[in-house]
N, C-alpha and C. Protein backbone atom coordinates (compact mmCIF):
# COMPACT_ATOMS: atom_id res chain seq x y z
N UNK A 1 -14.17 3.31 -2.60
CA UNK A 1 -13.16 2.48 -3.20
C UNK A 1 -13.79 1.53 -4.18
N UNK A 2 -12.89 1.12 -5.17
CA UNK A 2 -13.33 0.02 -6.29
C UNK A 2 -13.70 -0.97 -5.48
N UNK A 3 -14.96 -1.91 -6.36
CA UNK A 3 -15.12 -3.27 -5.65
C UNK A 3 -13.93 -4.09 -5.43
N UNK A 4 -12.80 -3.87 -6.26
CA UNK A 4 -11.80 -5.04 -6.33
C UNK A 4 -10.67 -4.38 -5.33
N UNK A 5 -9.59 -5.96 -4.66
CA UNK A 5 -9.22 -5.59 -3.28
C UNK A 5 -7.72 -6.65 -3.28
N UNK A 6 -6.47 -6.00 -3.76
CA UNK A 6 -5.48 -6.24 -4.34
C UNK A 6 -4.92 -7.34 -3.15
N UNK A 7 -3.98 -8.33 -2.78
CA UNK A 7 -3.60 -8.59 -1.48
C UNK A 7 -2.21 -9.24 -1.88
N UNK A 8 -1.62 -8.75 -0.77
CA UNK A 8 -0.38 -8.58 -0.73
C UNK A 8 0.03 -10.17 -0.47
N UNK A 9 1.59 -10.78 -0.93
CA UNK A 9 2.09 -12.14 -0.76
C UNK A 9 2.09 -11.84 1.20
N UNK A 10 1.86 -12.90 1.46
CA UNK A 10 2.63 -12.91 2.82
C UNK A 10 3.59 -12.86 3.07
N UNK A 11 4.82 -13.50 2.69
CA UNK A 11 6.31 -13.94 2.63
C UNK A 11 6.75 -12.66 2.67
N UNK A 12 6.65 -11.51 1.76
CA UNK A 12 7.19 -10.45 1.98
C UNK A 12 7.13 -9.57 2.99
N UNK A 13 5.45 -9.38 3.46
CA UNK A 13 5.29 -8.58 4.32
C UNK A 13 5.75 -9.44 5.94
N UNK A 14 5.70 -10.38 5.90
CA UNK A 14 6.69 -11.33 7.07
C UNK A 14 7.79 -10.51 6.95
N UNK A 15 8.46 -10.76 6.10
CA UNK A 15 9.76 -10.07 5.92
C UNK A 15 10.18 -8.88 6.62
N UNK A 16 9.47 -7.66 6.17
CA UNK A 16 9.27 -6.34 6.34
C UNK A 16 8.78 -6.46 7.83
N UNK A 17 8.36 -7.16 8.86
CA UNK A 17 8.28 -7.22 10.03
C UNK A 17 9.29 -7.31 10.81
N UNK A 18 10.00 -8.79 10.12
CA UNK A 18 11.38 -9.00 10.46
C UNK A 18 12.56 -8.54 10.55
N UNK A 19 12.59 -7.48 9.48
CA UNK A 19 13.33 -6.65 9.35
C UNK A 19 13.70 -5.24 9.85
N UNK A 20 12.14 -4.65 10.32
CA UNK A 20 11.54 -3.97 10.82
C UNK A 20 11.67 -4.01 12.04
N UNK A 21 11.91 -5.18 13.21
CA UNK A 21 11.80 -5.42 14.55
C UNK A 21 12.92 -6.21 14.86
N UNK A 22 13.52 -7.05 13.92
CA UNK A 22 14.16 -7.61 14.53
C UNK A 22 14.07 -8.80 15.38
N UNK A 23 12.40 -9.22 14.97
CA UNK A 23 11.84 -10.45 16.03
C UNK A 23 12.18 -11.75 15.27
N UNK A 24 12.19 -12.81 16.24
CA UNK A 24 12.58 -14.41 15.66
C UNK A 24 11.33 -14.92 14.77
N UNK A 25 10.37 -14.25 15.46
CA UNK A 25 9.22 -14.81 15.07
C UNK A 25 8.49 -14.13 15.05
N UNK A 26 7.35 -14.59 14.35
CA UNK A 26 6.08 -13.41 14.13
C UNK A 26 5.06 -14.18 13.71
N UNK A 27 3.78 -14.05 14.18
CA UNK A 27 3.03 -14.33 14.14
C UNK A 27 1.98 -14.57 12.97
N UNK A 28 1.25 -15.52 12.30
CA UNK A 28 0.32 -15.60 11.30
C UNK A 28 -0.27 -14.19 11.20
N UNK A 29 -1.29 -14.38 12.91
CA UNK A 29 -2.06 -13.17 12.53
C UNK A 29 -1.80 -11.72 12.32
N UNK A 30 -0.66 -11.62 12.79
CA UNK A 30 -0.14 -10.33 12.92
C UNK A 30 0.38 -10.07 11.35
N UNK A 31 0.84 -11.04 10.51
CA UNK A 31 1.62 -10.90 9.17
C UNK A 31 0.82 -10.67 8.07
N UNK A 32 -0.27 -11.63 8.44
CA UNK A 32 -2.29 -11.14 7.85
C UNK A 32 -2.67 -9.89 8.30
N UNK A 33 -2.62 -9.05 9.03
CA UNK A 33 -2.90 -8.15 9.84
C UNK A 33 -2.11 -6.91 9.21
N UNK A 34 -0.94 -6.78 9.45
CA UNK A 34 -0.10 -6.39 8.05
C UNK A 34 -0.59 -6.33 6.76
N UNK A 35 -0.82 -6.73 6.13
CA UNK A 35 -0.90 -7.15 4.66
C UNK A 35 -2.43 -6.30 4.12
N UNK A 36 -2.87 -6.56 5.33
CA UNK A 36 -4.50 -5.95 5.19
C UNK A 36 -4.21 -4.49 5.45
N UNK A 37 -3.35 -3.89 6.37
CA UNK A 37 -3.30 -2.61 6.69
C UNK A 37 -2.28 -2.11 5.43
N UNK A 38 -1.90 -2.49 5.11
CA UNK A 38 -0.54 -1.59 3.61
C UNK A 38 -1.56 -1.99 2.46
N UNK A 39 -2.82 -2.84 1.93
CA UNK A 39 -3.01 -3.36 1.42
C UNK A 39 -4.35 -1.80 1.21
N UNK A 40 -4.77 -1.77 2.36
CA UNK A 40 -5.56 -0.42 2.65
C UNK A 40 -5.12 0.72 2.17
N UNK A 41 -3.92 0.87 2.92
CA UNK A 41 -2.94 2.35 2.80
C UNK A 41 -2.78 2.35 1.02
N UNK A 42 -1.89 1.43 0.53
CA UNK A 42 -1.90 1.87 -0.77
C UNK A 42 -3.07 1.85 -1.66
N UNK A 43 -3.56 1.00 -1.38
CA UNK A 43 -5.96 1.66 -2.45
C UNK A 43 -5.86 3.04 -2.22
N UNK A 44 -6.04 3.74 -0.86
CA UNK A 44 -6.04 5.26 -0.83
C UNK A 44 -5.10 5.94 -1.60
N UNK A 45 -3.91 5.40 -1.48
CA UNK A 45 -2.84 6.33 -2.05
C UNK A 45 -2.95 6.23 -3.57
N UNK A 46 -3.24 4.90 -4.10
CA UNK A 46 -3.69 4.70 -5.65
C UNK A 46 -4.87 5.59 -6.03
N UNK A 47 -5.61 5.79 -5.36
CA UNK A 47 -6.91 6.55 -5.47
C UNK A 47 -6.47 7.53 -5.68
N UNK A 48 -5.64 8.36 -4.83
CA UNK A 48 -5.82 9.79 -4.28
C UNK A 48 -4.39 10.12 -6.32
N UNK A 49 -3.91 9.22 -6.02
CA UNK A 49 -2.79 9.54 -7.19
C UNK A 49 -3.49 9.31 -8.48
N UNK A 50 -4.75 8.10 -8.33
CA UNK A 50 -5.63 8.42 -10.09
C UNK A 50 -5.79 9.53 -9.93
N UNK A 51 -6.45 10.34 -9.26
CA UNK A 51 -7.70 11.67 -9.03
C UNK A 51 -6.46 12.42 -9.53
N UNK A 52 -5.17 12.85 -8.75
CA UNK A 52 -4.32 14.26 -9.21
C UNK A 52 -4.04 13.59 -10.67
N UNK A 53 -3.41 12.53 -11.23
CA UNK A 53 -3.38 12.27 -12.90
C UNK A 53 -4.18 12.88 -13.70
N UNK A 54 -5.45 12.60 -13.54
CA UNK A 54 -6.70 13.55 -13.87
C UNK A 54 -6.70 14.48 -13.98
N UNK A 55 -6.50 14.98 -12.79
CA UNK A 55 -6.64 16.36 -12.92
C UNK A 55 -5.56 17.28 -13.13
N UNK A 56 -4.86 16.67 -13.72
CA UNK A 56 -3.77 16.87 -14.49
C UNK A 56 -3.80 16.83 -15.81
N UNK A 57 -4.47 16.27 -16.05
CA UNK A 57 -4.97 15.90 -17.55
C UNK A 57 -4.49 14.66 -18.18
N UNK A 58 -3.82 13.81 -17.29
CA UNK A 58 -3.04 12.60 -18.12
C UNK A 58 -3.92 11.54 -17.68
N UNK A 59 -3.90 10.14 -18.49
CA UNK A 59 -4.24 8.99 -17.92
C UNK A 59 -3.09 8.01 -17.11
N UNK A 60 -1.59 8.68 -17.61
CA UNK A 60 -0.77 7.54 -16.65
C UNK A 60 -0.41 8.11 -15.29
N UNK A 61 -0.76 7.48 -14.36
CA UNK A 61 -0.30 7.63 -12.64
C UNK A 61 1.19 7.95 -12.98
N UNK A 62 2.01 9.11 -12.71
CA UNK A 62 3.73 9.13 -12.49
C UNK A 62 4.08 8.72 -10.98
N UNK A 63 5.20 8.87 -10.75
CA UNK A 63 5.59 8.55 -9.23
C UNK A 63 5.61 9.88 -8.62
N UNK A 64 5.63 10.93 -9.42
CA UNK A 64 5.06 12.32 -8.64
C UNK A 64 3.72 11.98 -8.23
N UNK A 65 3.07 11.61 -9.08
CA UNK A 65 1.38 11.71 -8.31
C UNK A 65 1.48 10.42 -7.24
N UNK A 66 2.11 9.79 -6.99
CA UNK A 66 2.23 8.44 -5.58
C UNK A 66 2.94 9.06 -4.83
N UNK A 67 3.90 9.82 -5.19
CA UNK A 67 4.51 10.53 -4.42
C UNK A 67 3.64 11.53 -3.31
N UNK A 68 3.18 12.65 -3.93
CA UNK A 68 2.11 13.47 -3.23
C UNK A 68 0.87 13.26 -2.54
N UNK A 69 0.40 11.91 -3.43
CA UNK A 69 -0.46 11.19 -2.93
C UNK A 69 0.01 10.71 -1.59
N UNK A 70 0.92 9.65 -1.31
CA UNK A 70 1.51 9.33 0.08
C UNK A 70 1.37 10.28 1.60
N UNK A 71 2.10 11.97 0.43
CA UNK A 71 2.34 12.52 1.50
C UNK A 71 0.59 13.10 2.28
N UNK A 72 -0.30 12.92 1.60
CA UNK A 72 -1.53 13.30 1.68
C UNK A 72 -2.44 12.36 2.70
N UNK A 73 -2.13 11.26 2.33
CA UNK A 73 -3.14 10.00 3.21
C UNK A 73 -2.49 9.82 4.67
């Protein structure tokens, strides 16, 4: 992976917990904890979707290549 390491707002991914579970509350670490794990998942999936662009012959990422990419990681 690139040296550089994108990170997600908190507020949202709180959200997406909340929404997700249905809980009153949720925890700091768990919302940090979150953020780091989707924060992971999509680097791979960005990765895996530069590489098919490529090798495709284009330089712009489409949402087909995030698309396939997703289903891959």
């Amino acid at each position: 992976m690139s040296g550089k390491r994108a990170s997600l707002p908190l507020a949202p991914v709180e959200k997406i917990i909340r929404a997700g579970s249905g809980a009153n509350r949720v925890s700091s670490g768990a919302t940090k904890t979150l953020a780091n794990v989707l924060t992971e998942i999509a680097l791979k999936i960005s990765e895996r979707a530069t590489f098919l662009a490529k090798h495709a012959g284009r330089k712009t990422i489409k949402a087909e290549d995030i698309n396939l990419a997703s289903k891959e990681i």
